[in-house]
Protein backbone atom coordinates (compact mmCIF):
# COMPACT_ATOMS: atom_id res chain seq x y z
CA UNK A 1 -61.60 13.87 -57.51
CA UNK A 2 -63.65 11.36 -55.73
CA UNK A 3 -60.74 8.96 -56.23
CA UNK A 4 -58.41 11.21 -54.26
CA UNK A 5 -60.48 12.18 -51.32
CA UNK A 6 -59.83 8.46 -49.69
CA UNK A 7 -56.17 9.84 -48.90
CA UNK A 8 -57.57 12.39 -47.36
CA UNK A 9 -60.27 10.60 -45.70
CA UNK A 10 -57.07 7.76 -44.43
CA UNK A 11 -55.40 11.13 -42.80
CA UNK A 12 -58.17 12.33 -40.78
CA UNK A 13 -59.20 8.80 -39.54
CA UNK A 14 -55.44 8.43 -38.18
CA UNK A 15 -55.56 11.93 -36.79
CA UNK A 16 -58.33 10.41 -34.52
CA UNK A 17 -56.59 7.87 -32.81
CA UNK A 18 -52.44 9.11 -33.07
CA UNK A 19 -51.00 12.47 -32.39
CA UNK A 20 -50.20 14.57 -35.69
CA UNK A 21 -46.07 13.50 -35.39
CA UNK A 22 -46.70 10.13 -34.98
CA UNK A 23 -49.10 9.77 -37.99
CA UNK A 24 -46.22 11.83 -40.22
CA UNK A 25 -42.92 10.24 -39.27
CA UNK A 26 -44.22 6.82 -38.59
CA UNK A 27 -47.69 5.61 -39.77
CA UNK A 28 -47.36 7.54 -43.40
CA UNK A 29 -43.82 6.06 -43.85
CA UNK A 30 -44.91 2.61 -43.29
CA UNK A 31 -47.82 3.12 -45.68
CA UNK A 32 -45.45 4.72 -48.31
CA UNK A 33 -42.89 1.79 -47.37
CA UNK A 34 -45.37 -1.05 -48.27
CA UNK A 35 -46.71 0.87 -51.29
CA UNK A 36 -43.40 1.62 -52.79
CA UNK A 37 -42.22 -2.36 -52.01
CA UNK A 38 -45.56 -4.09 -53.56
CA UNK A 39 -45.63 -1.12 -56.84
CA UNK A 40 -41.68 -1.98 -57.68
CA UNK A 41 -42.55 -6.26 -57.16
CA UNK A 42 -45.52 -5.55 -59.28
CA UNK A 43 -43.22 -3.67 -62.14
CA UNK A 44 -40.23 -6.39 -61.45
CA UNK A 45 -42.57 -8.88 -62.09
CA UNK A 46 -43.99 -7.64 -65.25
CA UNK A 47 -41.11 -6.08 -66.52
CA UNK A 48 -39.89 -9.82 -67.20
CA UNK A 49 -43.27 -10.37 -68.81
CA UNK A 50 -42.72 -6.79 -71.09
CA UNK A 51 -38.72 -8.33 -71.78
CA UNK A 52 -40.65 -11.53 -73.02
CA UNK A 53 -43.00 -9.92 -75.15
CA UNK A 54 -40.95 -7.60 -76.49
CA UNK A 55 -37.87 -10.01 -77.58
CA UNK A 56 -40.50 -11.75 -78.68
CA UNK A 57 -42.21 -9.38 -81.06
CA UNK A 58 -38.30 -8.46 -82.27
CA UNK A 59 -38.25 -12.19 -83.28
CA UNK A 60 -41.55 -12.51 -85.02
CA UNK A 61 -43.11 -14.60 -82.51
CA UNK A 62 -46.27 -14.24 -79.77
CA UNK A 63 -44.16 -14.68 -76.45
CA UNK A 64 -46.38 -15.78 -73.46
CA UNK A 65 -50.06 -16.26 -74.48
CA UNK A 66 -51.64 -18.79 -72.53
CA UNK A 67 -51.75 -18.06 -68.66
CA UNK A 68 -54.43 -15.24 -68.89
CA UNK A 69 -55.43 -12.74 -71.62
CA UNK A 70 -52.22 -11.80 -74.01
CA UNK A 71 -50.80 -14.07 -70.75
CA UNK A 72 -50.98 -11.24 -68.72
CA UNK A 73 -51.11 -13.79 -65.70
CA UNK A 74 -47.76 -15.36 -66.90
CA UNK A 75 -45.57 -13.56 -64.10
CA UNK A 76 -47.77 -14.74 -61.37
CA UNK A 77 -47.61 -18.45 -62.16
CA UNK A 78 -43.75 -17.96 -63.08
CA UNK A 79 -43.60 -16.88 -59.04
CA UNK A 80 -45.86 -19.41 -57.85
CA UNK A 81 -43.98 -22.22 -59.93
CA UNK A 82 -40.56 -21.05 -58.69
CA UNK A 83 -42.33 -21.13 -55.18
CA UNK A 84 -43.38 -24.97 -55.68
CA UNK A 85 -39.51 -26.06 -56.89
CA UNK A 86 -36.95 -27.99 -55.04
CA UNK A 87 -34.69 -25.49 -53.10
CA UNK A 88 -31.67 -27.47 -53.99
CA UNK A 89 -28.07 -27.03 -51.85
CA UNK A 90 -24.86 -28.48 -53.44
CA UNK A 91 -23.48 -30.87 -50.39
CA UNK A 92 -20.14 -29.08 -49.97
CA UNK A 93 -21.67 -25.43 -49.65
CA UNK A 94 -21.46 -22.47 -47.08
CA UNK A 95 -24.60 -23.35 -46.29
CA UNK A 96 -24.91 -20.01 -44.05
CA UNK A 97 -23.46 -17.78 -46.73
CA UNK A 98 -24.87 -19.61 -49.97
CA UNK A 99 -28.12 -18.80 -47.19
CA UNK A 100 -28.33 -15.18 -47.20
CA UNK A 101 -26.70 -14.02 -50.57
CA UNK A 102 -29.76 -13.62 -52.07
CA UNK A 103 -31.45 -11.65 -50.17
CA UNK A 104 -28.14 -9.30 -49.37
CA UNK A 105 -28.72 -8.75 -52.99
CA UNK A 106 -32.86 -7.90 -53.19
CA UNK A 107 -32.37 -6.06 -49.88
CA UNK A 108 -29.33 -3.46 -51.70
CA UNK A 109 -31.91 -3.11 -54.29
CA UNK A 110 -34.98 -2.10 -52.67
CA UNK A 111 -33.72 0.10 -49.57
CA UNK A 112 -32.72 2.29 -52.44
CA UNK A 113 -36.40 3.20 -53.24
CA UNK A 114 -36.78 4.52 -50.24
CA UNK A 115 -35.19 7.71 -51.46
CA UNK A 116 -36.47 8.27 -55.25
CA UNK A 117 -38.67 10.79 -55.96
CA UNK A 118 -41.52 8.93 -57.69
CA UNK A 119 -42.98 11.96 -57.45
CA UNK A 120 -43.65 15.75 -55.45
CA UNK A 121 -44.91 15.83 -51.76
CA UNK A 122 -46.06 12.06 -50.33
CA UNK A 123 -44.90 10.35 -53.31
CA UNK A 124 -40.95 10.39 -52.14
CA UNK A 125 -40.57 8.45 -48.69
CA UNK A 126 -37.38 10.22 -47.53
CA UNK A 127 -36.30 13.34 -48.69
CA UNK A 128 -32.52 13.36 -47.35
CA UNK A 129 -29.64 16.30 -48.67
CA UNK A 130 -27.46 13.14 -49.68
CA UNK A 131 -29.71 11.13 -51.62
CA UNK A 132 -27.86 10.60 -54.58
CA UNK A 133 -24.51 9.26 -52.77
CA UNK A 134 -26.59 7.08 -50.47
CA UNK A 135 -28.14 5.21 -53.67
CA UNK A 136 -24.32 4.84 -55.30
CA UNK A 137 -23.45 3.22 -51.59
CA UNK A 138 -26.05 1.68 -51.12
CA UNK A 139 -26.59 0.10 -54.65
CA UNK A 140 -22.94 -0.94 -54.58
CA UNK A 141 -23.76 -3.17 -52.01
CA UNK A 142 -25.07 -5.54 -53.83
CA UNK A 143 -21.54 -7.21 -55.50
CA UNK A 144 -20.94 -8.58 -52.54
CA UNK A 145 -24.02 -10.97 -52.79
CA UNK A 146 -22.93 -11.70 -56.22
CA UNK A 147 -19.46 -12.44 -54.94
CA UNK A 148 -20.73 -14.30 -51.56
CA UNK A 149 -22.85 -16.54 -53.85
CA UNK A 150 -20.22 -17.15 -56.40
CA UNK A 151 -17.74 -18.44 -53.70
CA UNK A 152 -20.14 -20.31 -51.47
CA UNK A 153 -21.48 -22.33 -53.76
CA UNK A 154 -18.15 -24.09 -54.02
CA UNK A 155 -18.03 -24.71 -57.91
CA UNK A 156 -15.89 -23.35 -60.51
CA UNK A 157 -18.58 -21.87 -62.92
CA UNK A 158 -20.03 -19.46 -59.80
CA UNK A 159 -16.77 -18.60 -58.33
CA UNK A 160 -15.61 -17.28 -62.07
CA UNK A 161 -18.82 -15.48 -62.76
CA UNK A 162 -18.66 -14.36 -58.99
CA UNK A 163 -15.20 -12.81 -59.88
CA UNK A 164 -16.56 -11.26 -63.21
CA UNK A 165 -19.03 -9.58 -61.70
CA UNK A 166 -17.07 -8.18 -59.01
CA UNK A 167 -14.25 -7.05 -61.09
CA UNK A 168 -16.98 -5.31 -63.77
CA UNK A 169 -18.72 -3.84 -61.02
CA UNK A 170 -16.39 -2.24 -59.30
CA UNK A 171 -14.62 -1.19 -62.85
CA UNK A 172 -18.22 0.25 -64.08
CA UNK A 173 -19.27 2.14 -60.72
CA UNK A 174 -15.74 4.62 -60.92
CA UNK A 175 -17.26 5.59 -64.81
CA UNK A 176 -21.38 5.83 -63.26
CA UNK A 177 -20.30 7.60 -60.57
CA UNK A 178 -17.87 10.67 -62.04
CA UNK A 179 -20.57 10.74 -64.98
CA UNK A 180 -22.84 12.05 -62.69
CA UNK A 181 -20.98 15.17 -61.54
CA UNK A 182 -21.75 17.58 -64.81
CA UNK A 183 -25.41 17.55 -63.56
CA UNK A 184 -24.55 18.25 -59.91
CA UNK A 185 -22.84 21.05 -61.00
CA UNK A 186 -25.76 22.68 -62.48
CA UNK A 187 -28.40 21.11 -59.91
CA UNK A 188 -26.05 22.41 -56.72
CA UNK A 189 -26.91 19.61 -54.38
CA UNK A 190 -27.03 15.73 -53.89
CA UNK A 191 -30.69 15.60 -52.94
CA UNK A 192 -32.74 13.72 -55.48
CA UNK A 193 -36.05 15.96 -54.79
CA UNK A 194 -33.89 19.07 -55.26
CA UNK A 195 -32.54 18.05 -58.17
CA UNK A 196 -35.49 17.47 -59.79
CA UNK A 197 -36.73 20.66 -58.36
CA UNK A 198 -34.08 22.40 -60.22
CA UNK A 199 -35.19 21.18 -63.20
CA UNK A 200 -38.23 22.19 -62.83
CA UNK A 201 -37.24 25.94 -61.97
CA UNK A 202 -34.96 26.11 -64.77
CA UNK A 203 -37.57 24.53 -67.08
CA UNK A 204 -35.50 22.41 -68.84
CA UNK A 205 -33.53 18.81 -68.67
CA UNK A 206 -30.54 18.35 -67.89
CA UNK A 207 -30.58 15.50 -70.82
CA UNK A 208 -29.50 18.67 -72.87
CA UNK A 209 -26.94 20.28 -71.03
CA UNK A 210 -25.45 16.60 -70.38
CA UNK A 211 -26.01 14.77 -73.55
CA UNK A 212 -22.98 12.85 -72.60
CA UNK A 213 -23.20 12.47 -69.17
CA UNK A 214 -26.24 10.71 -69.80
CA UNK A 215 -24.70 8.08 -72.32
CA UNK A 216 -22.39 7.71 -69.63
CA UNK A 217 -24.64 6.63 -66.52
CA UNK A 218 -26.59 4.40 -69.34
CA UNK A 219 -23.93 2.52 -70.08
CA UNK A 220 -22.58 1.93 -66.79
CA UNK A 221 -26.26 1.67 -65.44
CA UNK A 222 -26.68 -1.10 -68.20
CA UNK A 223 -22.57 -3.02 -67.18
CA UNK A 224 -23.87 -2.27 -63.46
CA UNK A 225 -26.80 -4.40 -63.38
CA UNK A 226 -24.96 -7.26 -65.76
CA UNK A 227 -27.33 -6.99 -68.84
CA UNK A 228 -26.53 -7.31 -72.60
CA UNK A 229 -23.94 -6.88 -74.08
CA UNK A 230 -22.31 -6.89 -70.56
CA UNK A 231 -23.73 -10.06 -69.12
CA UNK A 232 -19.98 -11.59 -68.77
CA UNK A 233 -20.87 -13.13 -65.48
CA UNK A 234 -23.66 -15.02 -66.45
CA UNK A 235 -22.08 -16.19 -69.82
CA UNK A 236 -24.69 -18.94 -70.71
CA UNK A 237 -21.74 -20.61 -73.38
CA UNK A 238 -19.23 -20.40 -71.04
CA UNK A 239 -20.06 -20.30 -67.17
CA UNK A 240 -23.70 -22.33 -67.15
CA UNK A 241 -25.50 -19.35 -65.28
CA UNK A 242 -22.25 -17.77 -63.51
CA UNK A 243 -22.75 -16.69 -59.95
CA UNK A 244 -25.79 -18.49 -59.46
CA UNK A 245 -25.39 -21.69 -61.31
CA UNK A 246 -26.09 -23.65 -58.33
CA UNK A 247 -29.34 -21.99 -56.86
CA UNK A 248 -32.69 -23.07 -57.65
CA UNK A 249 -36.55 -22.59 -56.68
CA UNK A 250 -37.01 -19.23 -54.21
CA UNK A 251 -32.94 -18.37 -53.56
CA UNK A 252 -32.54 -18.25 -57.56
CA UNK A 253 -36.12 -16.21 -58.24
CA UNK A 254 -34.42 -13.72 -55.35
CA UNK A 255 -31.52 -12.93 -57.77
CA UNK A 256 -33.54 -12.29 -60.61
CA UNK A 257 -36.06 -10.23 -58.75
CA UNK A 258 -33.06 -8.24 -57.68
CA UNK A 259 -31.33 -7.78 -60.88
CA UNK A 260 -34.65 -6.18 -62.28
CA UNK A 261 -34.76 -4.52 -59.10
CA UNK A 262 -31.29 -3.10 -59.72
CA UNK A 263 -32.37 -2.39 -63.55
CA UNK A 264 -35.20 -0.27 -62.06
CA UNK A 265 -33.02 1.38 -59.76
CA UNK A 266 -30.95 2.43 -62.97
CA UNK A 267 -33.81 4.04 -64.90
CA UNK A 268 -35.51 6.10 -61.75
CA UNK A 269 -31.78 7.54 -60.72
CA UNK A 270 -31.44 8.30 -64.92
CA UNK A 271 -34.95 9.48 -65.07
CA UNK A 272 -34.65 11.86 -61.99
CA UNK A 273 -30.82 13.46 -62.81
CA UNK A 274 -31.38 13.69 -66.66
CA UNK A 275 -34.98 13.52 -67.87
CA UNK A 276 -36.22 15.77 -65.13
CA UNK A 277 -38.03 13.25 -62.71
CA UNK A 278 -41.70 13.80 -62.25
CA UNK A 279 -41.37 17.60 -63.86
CA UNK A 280 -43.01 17.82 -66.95
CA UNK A 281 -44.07 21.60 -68.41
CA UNK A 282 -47.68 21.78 -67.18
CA UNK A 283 -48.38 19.89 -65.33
CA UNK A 284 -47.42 22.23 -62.04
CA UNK A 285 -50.77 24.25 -63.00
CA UNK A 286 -52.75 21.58 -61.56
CA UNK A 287 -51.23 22.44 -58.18
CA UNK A 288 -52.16 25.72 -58.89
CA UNK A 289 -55.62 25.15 -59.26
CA UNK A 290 -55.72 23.77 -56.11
CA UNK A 291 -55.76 19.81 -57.38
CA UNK A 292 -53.14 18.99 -54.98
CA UNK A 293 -53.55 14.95 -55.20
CA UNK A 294 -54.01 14.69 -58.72
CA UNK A 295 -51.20 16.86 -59.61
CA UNK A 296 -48.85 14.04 -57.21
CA UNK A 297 -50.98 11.22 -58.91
CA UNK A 298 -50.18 12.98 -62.47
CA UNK A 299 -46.08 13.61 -61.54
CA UNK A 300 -45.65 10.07 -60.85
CA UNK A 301 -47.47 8.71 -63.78
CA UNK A 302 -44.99 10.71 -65.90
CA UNK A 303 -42.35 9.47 -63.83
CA UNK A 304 -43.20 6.05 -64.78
CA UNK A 305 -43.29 7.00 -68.44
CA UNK A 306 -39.92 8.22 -68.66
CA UNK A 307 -38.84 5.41 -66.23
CA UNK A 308 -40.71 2.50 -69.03
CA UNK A 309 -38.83 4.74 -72.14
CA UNK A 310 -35.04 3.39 -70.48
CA UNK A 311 -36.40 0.02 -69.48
CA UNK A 312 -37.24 -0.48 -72.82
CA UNK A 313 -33.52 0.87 -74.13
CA UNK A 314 -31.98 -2.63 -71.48
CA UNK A 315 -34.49 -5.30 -73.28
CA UNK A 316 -33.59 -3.33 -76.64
CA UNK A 317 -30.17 -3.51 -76.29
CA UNK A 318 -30.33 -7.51 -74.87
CA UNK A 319 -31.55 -8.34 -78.59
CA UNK A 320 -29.68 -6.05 -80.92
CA UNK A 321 -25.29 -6.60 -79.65
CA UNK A 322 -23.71 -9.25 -79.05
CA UNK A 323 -21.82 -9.92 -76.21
CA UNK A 324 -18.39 -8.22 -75.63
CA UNK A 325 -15.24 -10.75 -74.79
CA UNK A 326 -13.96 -10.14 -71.47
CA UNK A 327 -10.91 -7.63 -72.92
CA UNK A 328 -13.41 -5.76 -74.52
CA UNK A 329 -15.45 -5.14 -71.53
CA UNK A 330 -12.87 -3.55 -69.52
CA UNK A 331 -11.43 -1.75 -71.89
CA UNK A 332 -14.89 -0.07 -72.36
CA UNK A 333 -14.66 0.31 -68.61
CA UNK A 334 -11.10 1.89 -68.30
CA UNK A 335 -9.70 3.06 -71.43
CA UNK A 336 -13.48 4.78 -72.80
CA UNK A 337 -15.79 5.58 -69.98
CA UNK A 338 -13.74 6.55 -67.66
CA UNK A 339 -11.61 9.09 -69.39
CA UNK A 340 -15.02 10.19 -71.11
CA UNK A 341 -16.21 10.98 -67.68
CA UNK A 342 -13.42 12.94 -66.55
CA UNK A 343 -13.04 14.87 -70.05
CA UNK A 344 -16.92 15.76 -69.46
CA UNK A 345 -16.21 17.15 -66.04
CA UNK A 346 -13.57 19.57 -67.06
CA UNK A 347 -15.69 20.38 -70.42
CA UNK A 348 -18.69 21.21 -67.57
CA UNK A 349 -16.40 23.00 -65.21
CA UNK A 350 -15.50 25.27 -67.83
CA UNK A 351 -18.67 25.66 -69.45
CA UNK A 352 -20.12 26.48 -65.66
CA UNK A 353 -17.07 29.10 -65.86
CA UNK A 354 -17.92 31.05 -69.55
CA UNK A 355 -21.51 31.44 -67.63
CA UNK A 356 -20.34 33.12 -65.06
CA UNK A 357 -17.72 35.04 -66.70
CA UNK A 358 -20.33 35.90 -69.72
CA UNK A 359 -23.31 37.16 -67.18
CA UNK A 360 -22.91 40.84 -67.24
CA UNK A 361 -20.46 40.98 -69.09
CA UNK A 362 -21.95 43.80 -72.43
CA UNK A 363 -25.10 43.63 -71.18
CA UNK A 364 -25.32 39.88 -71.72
CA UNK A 365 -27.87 37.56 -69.07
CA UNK A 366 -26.96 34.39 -68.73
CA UNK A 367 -27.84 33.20 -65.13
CA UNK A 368 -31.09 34.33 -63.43
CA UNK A 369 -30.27 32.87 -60.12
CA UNK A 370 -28.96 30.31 -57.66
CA UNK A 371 -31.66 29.68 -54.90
CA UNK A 372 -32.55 26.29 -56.56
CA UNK A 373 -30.21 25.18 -59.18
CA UNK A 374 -28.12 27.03 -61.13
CA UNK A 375 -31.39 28.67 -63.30
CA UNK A 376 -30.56 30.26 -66.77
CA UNK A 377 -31.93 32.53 -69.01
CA UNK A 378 -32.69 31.65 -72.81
CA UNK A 379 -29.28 32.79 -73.89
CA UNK A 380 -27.45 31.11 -70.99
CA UNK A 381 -29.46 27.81 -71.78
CA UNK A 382 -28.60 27.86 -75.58
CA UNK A 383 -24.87 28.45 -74.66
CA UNK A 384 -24.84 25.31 -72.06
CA UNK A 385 -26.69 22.77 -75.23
CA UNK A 386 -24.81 24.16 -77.36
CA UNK A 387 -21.18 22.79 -74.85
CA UNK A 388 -23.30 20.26 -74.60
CA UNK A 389 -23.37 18.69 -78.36
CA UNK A 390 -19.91 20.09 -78.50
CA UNK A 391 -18.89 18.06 -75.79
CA UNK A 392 -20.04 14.86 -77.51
CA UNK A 393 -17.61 15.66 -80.48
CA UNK A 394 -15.11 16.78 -78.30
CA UNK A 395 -14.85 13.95 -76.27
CA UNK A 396 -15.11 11.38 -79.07
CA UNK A 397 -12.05 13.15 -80.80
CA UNK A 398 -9.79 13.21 -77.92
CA UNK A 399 -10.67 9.65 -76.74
CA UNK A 400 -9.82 8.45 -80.52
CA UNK A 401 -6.52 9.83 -80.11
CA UNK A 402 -6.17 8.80 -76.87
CA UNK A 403 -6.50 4.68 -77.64
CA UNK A 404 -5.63 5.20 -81.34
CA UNK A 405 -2.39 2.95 -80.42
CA UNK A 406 -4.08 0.77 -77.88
CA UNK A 407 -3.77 -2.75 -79.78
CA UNK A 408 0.59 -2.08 -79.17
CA UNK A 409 -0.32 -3.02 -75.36
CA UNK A 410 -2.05 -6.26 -76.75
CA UNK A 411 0.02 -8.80 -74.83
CA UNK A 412 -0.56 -11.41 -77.37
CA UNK A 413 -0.32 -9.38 -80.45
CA UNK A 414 3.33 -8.30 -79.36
CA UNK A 415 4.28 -11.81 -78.68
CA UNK A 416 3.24 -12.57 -82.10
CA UNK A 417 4.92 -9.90 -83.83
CA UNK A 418 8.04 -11.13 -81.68
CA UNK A 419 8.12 -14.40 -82.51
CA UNK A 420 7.72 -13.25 -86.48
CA UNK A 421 10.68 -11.18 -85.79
CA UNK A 422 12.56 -14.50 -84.28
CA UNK A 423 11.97 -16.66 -86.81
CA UNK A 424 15.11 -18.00 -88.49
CA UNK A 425 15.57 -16.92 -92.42
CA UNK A 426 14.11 -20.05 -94.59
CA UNK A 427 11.84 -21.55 -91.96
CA UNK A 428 8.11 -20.87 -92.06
CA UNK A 429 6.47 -18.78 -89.14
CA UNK A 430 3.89 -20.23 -86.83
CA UNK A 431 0.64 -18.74 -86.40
């Protein structure tokens, strides 16, 4: 407890010197600000270290093991070595645009944080009632940098990765952002803190009334943020580095501080909708016994647990597929997600609606109440997993029949079956 008493300590000493409002809307929020900023650069930075070590342990090699212990110091001299490099600026540039693209794209990122509940009480810095739309608009945001870059830089490798990325982005964002309704009907409200706080009253995740939802958001989370197997825009074999082929030194570290930024963003907004945020069963009965610091300390240690567990899935995935062709990637988008993510709102809808209809109906309990959440008793939360896993099968079956006959719109596959159809009797057909 000794270790907690300094935040105590911090609150009494600001007391002394600023009235109580302006210590708790201004002082606190600029200390939560500048922790939040420095604790995501510090897990940025050594995510890429983590990526390194982990593709290569999946290799059967070391990965960075001379810049400290186990090269724990690697990330720092990566940032002061990209400090040190020419900042170079191709001659016929938008110098203004090619300018502040970057940091359109770090800023998108990290004003996000400012609304994730890393954990209960002073470890969220705004609690707001729309939380969870102002992270989609927010987040969103950042194509245009991607987009801005691509076309400033006045070459053809950026501008095509610049329009990749735009038209993946916005194709991806329709699927993330209707996959996210199943859990908003159960959770009853768009603030981040209160839907982890319905978790927590219901006692459960909603990882198993949503099985699907949450493949949904993963996979758009993971075409979002441009990662493999959906790293079209940055297509090493075919586009150099894509949007920001022609950035070096600080501008370029900015883009890939903000697409781990962006990946980060991902896993917290998964972590808090589907894995129950900082709620884990327990660990509330510290609060309880009156350990009021460590039970925030504890919340968002568990936070980052469940946070690590995706981060791990993106570097997991990197080195296990291949990357899709361009077709392939939208039709994931459009013809799979999408649909998927409609079929699992009416499948939720209509579970939502045998709950309500079932709850007194015999003698039969299935909702306890609706003050936080929509809370369920043990029979109502076996009926929801079990439309839950039935909504995986469901939805696979009707998407299967749905693009079973999806190649016939393959431009080039009818124009070969037409010209095979053309050919003259006696003369051999071209491939």
């Amino acid at each position: 407890m000794l270790l907690l008493a300094p935040v105590d300590v911090l609150n009494d000493l600001l007391l002394r010197f600023f009235s109580d409002e302006t210590v708790k809307y201004f002082i606190w929020p600029l200390i939560q600000i500048g922790l939040v900023v420095t604790l995501v650069a510090l897990w940025v930075a050594y995510a890429t270290y983590l990526e390194r070590k982990i593709s290569a342990f999946i290799q059967a090699r070391l990965g960075p093991m001379r810049v400290g212990p186990w090269g724990l110091l690697q990330p720092i001299a990566d940032g002061l070595k990209l400090l040190t490099k020419e900042d170079f600026i191709p001659e016929k540039a938008d110098r203004w645009i090619f300018f502040f693209a970057p940091y359109i794209a770090v800023a998108s990122a990290f004003i996000v944080f400012s609304v994730i509940p890393f954990g209960p009480d002073w470890a969220v810095i705004a609690d707001v009632n729309i939380g969870l739309l102002l992270v989609l608009a927010v987040s969103s945001v950042g194509v245009l940098a991607l987009i801005l870059a691509g076309w400033s830089s006045n070459s053809k490798y950026a501008l095509l990765g610049g329009l990749r990325s735009s038209a993946q982005m916005v194709s991806y964002e329709v699927a993330m952002g209707l996959s996210l309704i199943g859990a908003l009907m159960f959770a009853r409200t768009l603030s981040l803190s209160g839907i982890v706080g319905a978790q927590g009253s219901d006692s459960i995740w909603y990882i198993l009334y949503q099985p699907a939802g949450f493949l949904m958001f993963l996979i758009s989370g993971i075409a979002e943020n441009n990662r493999a197997p959906f790293d079209l825009p940055e297509a090493e074999s075919e586009l150099v580095a894509g949007f920001h082929t022609e950035y070096s030194g600080m501008r370029w570290s900015l883009f890939f501080m903000a697409e781990y930024a962006a990946m980060v963003v991902v896993t917290a907004v998964a972590t808090t909708v589907y894995l129950g945020g900082w709620y884990f069963p327990f660990v509330y009965r510290l609060e309880e016994s009156g350990y009021h610091n460590l039970y925030v300390l504890v919340s968002v240690l568990v936070f980052l647990v469940k946070a690590s567990i995706i981060l791990y899935i993106y570097f997991w995935l990197r080195w296990t597929l291949p990357r899709f062709r361009y077709d392939q990637l939208m039709d994931i988008g459009w013809k799979w997600l999408i649909p998927s993510a409609l079929i699992n709102i009416v499948l939720s809808a209509f579970a939502v609606f045998v709950l309500q209809a079932l709850n007194g109906w015999r003698g039969i309990q299935t909702i306890e109440g609706l003050d936080r959440g929509m809370n369920l008793t043990a029979t109502g939360k076996g009926i929801m997993i079990a439309f839950g896993l039935a909504g995986l099968f469901i939805t696979g079956v009707l998407l299967a029949r749905i693009n079973w006959r999806s190649r016939d719109f393959n431009l080039k596959t009818q124009r070969r079956n037409i010209r095979l159809v053309n050919v003259p009797k006696g003369k051999p057909a071209r491939a």
